[in-house]
C-alpha atoms as a PDB file:
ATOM      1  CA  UNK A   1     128.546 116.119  63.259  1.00  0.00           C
ATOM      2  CA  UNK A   2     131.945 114.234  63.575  1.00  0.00           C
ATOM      3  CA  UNK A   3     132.384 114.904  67.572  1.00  0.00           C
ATOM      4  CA  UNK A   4     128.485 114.579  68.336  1.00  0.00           C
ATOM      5  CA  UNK A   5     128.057 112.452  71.817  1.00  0.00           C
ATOM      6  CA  UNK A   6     127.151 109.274  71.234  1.00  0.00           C
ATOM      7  CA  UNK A   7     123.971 107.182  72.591  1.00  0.00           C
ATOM      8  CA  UNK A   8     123.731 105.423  75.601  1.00  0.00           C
ATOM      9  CA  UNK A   9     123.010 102.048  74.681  1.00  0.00           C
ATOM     10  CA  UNK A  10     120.443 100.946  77.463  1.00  0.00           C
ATOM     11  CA  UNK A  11     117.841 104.181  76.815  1.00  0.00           C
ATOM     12  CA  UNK A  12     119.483 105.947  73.294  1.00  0.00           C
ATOM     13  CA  UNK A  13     120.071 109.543  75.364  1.00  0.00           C
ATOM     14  CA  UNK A  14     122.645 111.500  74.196  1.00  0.00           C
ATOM     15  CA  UNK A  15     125.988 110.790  77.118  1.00  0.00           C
ATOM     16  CA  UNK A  16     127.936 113.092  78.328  1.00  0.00           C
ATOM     17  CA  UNK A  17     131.705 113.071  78.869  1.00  0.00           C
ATOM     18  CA  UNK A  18     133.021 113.334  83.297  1.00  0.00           C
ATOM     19  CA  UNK A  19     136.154 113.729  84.414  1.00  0.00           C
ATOM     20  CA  UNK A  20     137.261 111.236  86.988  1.00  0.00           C
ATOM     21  CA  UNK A  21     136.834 112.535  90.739  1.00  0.00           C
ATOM     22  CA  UNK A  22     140.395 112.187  91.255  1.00  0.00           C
ATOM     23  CA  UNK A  23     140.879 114.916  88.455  1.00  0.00           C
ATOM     24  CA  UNK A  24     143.201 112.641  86.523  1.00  0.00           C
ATOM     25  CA  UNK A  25     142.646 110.366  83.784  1.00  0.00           C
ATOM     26  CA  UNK A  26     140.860 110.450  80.718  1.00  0.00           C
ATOM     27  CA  UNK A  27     137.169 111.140  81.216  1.00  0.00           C
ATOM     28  CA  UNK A  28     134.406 108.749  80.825  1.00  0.00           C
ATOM     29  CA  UNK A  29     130.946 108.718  79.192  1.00  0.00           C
ATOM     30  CA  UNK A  30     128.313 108.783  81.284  1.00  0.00           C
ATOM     31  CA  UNK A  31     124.040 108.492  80.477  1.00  0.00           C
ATOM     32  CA  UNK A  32     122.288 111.040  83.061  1.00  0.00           C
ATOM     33  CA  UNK A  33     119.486 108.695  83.101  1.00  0.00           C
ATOM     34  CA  UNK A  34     121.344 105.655  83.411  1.00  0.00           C
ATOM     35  CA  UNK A  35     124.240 106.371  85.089  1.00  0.00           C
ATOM     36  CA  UNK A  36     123.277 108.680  87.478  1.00  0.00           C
ATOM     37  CA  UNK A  37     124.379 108.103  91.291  1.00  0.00           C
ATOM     38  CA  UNK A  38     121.445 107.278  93.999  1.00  0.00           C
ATOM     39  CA  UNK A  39     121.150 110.289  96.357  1.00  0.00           C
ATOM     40  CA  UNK A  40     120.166 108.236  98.564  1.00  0.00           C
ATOM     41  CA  UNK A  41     123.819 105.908  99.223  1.00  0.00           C
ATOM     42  CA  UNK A  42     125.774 109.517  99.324  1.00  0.00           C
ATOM     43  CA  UNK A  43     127.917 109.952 101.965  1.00  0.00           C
ATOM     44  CA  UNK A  44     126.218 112.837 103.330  1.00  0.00           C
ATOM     45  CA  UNK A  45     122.799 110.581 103.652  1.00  0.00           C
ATOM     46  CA  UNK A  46     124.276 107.636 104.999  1.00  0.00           C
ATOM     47  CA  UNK A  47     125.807 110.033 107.509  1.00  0.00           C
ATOM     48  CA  UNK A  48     122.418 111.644 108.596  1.00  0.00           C
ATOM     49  CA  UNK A  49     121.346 107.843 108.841  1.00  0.00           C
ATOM     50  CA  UNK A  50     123.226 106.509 111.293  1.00  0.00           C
ATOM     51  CA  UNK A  51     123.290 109.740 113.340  1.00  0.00           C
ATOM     52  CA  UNK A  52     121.753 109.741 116.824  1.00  0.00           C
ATOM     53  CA  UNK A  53     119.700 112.525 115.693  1.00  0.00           C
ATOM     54  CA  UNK A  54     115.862 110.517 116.087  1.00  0.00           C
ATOM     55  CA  UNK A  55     112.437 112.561 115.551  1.00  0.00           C
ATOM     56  CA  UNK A  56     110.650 113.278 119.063  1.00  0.00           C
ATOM     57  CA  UNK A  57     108.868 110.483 120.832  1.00  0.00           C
END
């Protein structure tokens, strides 16, 4: 196959080709398993951390 993805080289998974987030711009290759964003330092988390909203005493 001459347009195959090719292999991320930290793990050898197949990568897969994003847009920016901007929406313009060529796109990028990205590895799911290597590349993938932390849940955890979204905006949305880091929000619900440092809300005053605390668990009952």
């Amino acid at each position: 196959m001459a347009n195959a993805p090719p292999n991320c080289p930290r793990c050898g998974r197949k990568m897969i080709a994003v847009s920016p987030s901007e929406g313009n711009g060529p796109s990028i290759m990205l590895c799911r398993a290597c590349d993938a964003p932390d849940p955890l330092q979204s905006e949305v988390v880091v929000g619900w951390i440092h809300s005053t909203l605390r668990p009952p005493d």
